[in-house]
C-alpha atoms as a PDB file:
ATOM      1  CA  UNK A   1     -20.121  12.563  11.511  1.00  0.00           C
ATOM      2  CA  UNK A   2     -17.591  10.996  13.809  1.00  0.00           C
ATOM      3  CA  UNK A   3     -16.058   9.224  11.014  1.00  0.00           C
ATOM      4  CA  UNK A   4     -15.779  11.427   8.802  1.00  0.00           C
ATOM      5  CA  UNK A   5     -13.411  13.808  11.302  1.00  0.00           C
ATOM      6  CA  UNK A   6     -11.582  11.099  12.077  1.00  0.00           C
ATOM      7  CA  UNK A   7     -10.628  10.029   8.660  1.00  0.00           C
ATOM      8  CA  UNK A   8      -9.853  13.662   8.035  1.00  0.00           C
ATOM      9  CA  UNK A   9      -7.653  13.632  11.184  1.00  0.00           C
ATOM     10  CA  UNK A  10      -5.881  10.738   9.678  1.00  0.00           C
ATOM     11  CA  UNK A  11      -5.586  11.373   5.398  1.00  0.00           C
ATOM     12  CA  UNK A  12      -5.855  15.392   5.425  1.00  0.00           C
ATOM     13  CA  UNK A  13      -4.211  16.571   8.865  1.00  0.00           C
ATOM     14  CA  UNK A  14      -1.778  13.523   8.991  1.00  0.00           C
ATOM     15  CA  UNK A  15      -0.527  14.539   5.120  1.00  0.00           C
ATOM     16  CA  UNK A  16      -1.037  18.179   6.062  1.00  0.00           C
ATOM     17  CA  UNK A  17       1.659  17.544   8.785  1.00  0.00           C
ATOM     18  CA  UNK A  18       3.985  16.162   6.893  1.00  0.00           C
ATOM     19  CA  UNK A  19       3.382  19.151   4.123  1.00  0.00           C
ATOM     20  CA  UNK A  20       3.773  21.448   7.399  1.00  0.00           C
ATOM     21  CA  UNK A  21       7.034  19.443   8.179  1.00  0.00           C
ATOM     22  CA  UNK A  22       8.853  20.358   5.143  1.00  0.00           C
ATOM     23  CA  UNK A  23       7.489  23.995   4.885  1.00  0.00           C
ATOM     24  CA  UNK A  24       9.435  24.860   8.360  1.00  0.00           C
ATOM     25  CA  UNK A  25      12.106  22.584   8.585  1.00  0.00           C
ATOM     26  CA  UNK A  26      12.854  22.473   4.688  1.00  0.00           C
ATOM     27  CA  UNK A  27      14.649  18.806   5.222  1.00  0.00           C
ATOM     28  CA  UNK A  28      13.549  15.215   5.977  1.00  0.00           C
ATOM     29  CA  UNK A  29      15.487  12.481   7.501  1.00  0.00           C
ATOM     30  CA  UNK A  30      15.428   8.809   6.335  1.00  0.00           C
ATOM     31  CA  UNK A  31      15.969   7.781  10.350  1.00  0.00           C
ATOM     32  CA  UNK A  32      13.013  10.206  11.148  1.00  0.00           C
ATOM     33  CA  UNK A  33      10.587   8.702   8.720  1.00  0.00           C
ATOM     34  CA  UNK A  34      12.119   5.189   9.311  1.00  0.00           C
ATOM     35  CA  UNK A  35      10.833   5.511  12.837  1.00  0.00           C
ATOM     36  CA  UNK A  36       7.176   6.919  12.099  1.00  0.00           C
ATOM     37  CA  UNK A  37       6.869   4.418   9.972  1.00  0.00           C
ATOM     38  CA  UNK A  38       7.576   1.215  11.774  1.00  0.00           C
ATOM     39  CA  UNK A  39       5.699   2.251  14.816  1.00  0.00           C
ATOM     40  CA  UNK A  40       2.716   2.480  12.798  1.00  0.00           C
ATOM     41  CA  UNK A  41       2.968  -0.358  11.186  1.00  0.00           C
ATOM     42  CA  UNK A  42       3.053  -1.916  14.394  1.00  0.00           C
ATOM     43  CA  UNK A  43       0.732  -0.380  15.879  1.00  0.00           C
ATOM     44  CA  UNK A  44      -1.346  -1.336  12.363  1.00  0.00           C
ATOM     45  CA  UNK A  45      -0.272  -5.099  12.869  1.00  0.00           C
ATOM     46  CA  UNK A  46      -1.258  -5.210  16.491  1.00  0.00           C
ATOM     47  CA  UNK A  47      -5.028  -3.919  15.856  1.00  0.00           C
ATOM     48  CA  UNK A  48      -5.616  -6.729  12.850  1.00  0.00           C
ATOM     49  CA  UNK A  49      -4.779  -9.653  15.087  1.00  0.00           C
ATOM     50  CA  UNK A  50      -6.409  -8.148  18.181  1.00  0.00           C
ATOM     51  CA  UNK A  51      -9.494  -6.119  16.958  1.00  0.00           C
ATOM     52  CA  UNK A  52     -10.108  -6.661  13.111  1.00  0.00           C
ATOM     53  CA  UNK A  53      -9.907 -10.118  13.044  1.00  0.00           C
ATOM     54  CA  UNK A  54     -11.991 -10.684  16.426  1.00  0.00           C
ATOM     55  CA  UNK A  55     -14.610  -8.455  15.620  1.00  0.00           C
ATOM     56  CA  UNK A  56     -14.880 -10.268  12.161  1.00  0.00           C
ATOM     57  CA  UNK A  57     -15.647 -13.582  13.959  1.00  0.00           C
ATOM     58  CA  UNK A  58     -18.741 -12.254  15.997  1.00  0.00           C
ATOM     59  CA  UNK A  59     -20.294 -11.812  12.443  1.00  0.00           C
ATOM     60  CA  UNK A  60     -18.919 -14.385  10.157  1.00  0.00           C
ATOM     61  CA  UNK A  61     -17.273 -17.831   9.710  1.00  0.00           C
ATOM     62  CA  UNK A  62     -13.626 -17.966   8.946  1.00  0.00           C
ATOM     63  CA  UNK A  63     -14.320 -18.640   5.263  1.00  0.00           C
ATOM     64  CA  UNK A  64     -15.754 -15.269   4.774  1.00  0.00           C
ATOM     65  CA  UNK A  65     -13.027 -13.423   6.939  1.00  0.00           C
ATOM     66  CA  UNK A  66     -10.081 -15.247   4.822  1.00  0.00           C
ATOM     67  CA  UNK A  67     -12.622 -14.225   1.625  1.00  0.00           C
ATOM     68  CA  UNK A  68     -12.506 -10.381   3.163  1.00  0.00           C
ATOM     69  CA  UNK A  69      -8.416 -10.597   3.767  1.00  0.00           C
ATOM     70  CA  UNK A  70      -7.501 -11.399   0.411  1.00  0.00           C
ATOM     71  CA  UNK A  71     -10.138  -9.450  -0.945  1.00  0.00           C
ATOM     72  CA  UNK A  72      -8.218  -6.091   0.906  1.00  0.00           C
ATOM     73  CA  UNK A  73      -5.034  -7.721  -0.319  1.00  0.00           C
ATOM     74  CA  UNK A  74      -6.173  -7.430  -4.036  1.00  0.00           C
ATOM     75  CA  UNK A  75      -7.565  -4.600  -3.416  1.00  0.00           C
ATOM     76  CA  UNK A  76      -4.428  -2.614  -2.219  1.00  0.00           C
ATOM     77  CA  UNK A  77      -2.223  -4.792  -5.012  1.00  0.00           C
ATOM     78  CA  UNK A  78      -4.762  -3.173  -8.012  1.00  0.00           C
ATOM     79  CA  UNK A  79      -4.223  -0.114  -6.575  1.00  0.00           C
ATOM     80  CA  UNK A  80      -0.761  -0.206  -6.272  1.00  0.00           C
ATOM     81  CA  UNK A  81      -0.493  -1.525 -10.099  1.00  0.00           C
ATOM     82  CA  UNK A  82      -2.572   1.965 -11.015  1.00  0.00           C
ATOM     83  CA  UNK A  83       0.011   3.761  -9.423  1.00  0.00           C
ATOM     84  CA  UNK A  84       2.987   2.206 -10.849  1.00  0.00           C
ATOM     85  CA  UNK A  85       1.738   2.746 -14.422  1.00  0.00           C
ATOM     86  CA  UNK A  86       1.109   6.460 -13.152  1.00  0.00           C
ATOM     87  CA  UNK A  87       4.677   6.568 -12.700  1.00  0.00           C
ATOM     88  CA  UNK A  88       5.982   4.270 -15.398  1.00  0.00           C
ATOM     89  CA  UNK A  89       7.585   2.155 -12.739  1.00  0.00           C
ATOM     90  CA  UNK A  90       6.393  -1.527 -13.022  1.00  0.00           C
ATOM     91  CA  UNK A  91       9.776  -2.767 -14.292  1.00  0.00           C
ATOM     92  CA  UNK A  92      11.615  -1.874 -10.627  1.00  0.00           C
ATOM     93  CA  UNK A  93       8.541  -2.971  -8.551  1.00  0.00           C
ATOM     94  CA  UNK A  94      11.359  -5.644  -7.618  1.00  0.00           C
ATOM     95  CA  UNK A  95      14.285  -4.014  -6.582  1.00  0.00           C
ATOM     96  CA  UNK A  96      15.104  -2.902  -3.221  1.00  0.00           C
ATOM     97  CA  UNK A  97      14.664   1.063  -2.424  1.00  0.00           C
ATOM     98  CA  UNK A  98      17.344   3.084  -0.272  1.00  0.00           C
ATOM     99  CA  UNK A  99      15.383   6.557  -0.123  1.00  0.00           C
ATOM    100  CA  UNK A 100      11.913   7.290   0.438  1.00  0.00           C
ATOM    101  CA  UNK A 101      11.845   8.935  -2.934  1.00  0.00           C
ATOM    102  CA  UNK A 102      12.753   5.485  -4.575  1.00  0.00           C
ATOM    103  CA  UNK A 103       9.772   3.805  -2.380  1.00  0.00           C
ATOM    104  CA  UNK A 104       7.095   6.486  -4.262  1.00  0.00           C
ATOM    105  CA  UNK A 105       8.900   5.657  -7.372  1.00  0.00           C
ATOM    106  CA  UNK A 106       9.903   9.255  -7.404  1.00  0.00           C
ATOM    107  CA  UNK A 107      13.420   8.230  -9.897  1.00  0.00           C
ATOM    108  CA  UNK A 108      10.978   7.771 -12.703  1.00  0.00           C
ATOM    109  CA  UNK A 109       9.175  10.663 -12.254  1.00  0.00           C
ATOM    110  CA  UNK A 110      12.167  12.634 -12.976  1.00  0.00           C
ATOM    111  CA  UNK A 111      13.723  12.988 -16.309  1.00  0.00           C
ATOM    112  CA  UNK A 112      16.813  15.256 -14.857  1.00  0.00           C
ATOM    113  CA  UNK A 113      17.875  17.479 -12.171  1.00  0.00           C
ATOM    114  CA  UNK A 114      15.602  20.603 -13.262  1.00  0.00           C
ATOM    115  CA  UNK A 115      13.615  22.591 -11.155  1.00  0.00           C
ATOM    116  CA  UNK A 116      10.545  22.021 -13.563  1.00  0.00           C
ATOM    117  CA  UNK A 117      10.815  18.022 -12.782  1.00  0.00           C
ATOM    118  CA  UNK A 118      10.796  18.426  -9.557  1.00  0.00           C
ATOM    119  CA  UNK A 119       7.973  19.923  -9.635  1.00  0.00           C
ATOM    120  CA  UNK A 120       6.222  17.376 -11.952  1.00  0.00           C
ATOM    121  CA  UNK A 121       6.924  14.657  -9.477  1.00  0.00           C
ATOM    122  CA  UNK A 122       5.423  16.331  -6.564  1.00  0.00           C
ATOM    123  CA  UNK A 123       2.252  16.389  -8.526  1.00  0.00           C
ATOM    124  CA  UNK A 124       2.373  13.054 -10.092  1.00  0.00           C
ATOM    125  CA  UNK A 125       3.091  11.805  -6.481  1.00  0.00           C
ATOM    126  CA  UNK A 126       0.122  14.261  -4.693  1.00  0.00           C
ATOM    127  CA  UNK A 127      -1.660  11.395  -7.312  1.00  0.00           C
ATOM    128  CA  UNK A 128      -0.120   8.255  -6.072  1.00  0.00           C
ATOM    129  CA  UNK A 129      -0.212   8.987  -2.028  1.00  0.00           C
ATOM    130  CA  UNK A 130      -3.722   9.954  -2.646  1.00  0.00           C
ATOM    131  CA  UNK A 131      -4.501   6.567  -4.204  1.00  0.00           C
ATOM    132  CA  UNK A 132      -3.066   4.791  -1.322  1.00  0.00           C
ATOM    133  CA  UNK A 133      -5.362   6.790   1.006  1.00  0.00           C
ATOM    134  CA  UNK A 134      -8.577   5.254  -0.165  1.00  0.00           C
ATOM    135  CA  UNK A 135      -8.039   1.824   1.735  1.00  0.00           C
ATOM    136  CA  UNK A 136      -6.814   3.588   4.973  1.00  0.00           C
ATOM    137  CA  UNK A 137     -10.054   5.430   4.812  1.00  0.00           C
ATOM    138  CA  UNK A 138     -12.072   2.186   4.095  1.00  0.00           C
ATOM    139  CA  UNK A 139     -10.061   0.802   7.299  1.00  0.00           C
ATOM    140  CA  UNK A 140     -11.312   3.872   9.304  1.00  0.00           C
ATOM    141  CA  UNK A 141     -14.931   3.696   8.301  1.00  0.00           C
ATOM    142  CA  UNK A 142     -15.423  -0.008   9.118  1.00  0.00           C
ATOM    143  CA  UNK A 143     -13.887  -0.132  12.046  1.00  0.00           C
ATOM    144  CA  UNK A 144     -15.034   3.406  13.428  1.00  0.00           C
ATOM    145  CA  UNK A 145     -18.876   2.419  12.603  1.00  0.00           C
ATOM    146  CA  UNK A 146     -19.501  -0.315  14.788  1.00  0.00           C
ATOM    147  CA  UNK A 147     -16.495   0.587  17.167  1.00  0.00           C
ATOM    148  CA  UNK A 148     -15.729   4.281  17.809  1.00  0.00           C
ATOM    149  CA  UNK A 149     -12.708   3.953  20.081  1.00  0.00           C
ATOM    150  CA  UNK A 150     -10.828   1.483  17.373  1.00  0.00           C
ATOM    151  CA  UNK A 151     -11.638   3.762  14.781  1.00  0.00           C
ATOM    152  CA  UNK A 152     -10.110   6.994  16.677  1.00  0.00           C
ATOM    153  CA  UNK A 153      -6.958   4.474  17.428  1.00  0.00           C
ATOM    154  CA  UNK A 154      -6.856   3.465  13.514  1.00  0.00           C
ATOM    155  CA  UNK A 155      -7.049   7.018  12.729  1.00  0.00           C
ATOM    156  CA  UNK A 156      -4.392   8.369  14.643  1.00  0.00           C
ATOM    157  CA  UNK A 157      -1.998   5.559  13.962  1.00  0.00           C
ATOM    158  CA  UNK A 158      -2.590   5.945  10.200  1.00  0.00           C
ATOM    159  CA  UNK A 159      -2.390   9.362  10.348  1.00  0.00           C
ATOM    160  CA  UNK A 160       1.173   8.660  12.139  1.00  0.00           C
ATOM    161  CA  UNK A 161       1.617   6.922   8.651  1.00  0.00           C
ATOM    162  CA  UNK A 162       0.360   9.479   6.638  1.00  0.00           C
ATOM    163  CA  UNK A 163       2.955  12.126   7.560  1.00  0.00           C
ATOM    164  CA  UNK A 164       6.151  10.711   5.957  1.00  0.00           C
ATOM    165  CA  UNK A 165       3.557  10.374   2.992  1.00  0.00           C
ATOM    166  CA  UNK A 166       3.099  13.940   3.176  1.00  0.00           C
ATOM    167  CA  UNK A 167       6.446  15.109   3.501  1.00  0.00           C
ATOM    168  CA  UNK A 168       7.057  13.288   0.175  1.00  0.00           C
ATOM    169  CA  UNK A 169       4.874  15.111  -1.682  1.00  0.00           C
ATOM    170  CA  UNK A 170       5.555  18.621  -0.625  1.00  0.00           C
ATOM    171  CA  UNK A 171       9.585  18.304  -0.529  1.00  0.00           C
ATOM    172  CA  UNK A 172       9.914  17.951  -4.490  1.00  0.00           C
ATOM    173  CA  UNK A 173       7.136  20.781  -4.542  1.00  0.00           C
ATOM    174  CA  UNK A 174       9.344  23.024  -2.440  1.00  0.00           C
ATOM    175  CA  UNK A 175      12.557  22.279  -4.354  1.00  0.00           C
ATOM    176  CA  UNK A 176      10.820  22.723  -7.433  1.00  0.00           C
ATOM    177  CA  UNK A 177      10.149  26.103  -6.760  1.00  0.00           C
ATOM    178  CA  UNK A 178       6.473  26.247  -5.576  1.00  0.00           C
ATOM    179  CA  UNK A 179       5.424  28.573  -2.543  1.00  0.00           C
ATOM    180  CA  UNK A 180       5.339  26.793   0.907  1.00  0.00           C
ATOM    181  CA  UNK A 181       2.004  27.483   1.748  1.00  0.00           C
ATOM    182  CA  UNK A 182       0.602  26.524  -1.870  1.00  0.00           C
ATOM    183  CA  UNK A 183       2.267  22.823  -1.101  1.00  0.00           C
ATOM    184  CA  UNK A 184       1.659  22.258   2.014  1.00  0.00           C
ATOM    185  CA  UNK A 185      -2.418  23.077   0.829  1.00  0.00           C
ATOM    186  CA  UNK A 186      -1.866  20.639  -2.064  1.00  0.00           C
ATOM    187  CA  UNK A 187      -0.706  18.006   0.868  1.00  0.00           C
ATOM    188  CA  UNK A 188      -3.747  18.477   2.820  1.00  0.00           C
ATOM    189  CA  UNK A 189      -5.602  17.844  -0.748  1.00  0.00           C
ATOM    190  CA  UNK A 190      -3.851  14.508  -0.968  1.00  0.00           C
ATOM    191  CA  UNK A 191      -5.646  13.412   2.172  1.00  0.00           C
ATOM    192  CA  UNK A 192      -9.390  14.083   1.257  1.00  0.00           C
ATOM    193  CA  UNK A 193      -9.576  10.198  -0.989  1.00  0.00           C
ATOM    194  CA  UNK A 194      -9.493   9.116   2.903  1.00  0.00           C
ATOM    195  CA  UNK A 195     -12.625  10.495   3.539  1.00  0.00           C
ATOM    196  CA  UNK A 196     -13.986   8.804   0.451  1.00  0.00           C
ATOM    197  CA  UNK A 197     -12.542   5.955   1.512  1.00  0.00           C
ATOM    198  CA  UNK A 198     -14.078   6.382   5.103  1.00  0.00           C
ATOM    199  CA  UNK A 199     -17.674   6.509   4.045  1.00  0.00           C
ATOM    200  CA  UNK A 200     -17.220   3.440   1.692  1.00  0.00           C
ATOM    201  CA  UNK A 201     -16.444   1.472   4.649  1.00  0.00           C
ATOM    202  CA  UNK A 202     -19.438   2.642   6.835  1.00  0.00           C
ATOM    203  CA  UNK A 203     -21.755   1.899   3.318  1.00  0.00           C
ATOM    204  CA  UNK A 204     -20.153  -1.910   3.403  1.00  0.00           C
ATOM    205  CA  UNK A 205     -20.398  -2.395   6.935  1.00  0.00           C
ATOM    206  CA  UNK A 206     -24.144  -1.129   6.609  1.00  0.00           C
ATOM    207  CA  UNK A 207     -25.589  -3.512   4.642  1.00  0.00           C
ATOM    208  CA  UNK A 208     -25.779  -7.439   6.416  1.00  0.00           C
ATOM    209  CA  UNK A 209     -24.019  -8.763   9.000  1.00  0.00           C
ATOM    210  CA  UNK A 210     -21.785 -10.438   6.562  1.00  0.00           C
ATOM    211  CA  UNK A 211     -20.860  -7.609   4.910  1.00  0.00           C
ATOM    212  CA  UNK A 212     -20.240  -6.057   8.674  1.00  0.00           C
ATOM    213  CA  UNK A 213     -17.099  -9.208   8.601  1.00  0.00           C
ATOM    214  CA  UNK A 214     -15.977  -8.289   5.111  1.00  0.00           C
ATOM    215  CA  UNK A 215     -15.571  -4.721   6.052  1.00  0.00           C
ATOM    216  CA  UNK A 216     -13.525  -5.553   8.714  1.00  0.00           C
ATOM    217  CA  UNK A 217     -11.650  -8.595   7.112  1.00  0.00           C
ATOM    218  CA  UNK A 218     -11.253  -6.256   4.127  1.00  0.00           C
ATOM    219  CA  UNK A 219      -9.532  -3.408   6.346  1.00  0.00           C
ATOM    220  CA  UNK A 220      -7.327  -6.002   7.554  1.00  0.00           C
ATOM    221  CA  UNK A 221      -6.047  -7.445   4.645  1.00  0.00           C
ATOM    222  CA  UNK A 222      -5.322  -3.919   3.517  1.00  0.00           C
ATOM    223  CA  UNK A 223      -3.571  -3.094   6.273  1.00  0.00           C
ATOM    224  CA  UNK A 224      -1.385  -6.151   6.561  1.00  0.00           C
ATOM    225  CA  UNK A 225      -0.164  -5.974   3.000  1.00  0.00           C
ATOM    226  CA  UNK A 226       0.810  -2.320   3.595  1.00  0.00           C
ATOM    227  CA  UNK A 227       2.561  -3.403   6.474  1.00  0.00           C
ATOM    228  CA  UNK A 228       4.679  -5.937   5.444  1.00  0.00           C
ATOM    229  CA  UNK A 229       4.489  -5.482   1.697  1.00  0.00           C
ATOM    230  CA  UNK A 230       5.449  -1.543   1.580  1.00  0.00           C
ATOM    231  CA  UNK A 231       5.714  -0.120   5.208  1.00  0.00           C
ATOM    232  CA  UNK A 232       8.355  -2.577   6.688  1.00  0.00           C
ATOM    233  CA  UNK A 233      10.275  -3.163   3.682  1.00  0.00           C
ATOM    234  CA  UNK A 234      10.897   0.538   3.414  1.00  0.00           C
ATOM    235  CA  UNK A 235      11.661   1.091   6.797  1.00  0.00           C
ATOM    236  CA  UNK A 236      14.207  -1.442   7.258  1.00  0.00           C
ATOM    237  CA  UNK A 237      16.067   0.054   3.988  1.00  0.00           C
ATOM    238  CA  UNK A 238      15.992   3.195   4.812  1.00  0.00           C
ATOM    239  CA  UNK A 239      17.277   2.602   8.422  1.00  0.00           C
ATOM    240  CA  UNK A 240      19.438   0.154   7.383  1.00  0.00           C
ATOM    241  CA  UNK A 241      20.346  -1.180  11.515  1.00  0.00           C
ATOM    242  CA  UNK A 242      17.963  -2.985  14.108  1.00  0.00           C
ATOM    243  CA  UNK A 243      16.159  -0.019  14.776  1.00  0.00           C
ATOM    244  CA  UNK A 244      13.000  -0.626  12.822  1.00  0.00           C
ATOM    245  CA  UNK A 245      12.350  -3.977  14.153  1.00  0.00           C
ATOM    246  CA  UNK A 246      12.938  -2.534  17.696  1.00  0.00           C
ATOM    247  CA  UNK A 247      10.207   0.591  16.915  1.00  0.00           C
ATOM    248  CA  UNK A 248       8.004  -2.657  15.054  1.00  0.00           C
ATOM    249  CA  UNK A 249       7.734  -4.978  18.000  1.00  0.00           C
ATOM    250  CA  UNK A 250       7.095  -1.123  20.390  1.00  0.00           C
ATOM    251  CA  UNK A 251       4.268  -0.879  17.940  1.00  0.00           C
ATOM    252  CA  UNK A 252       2.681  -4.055  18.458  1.00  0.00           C
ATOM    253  CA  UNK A 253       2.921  -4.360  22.068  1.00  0.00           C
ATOM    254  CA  UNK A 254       1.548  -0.958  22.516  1.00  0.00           C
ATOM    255  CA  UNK A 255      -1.170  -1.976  19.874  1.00  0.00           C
ATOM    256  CA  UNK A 256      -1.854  -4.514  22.077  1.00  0.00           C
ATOM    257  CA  UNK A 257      -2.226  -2.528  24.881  1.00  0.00           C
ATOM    258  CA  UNK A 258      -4.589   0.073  23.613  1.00  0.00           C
ATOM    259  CA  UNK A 259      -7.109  -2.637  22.526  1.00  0.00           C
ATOM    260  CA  UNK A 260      -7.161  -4.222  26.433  1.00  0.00           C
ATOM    261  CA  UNK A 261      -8.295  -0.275  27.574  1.00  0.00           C
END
């Protein structure tokens, strides 16, 4: 039961937020987002090396933990080819991206300036961002079942994550034309695949001791290719100064610090 709040602390109320964000303020900023994001993925960074990765090695040998890590790597990388068919976007998986909309591939979502586009791409991305919140749920549930204080950490750090994620979603929504309160509830949908995502993680982590190290070598892989594969290369574009690697290394030494308490 535990789990399960806390992965809906970190996919529906950390999307929900973001949703909640947009409905009042009606605006994002790329600095704002820059900033949420590179904590976390500090934070994210700092809990691998220190907790994942440890805990791994009380249950398995460092073949099956690098087995587990690339296994979360694939993982996130078959995901992420899903949603870039989604959004017919696999031909500029290479190029950089100077908005947030570019990152969610939101340019090829939209055919023209129209109100009724706009509103397609909020859906077709309340798709893709809930995608991406299977693995943070897997992350939750295999770390929150054998240890419940890293689990509430993961989920509040993810859910940090999750609310530029939401703020995506519901902006095109808004300018499309949709009511405030119907997309901020649609951003709070986006978040439930982290429950799913959640209890397949405690079902791994269930099963053997090995599978106990996969789970968490899994969760780390995941989490270390959204770092540095999608997190941190969006942040530093977006920013575009020294601020993100500033926030980054804040993240990691207060990572750090939570997993000595």
């Amino acid at each position: 039961m535990n789990i399960i709040i806390m992965s809906i602390i970190a996919g529906i109320a950390g999307t929900g937020l973001g949703g909640i964000i947009i409905a009042v303020l009606g605006s994002r900023t790329d600095k704002m987002i820059s900033v949420f994001l590179s904590f976390a993925g500090g934070v994210m960074t700092s809990i691998v090396f220190f907790e994942l990765i440890p805990e791994a090695e009380f249950h398995a040998n460092a073949a099956i933990i690098v087995v587990g890590i690339f296994l979360g790597v694939f993982m996130v990388l078959f995901l992420n080819n899903i949603i870039d068919k989604i959004s017919n976007a696999a031909h500029k998986m290479s190029e950089p991206h100077d908005t947030f909309e570019e990152f969610y591939h939101e340019g090829e979502m939209l055919a023209g300036p129209s109100t009724n586009n706009m509103m397609k791409s909020g859906v077709l991305m309340f798709f893709v961002i809930g995608l991406h919140n299977i693995p943070e749920g897997l992350v939750i549930g295999a770390a929150g079942n054998h240890n419940i204080t890293l689990g509430i950490t993961l989920a509040l750090m993810i859910g940090l994550h999750n609310i530029p994620e939401g703020m995506a979603i519901a902006a095109p929504l808004v300018s499309g034309g949709m009511r405030k309160f119907k997309a901020t509830l649609l951003t709070l949908l986006a978040g439930v695949p982290t429950v799913l995502g959640a209890l397949i993680g405690v079902l791994i982590g269930s099963i053997s001791e090995i599978a106990v190290a996969l789970s968490f070598a899994i969760a780390g892989g995941a989490m270390l290719y959204a770092v540095f594969g999608e997190i941190m290369p969006q942040s530093m574009t977006m920013s575009k100064d020294r601020i993100p690697t500033i926030v980054l290394l804040i993240g990691i030494v207060f990572g750090y610090l939570i997993t000595k308490i």
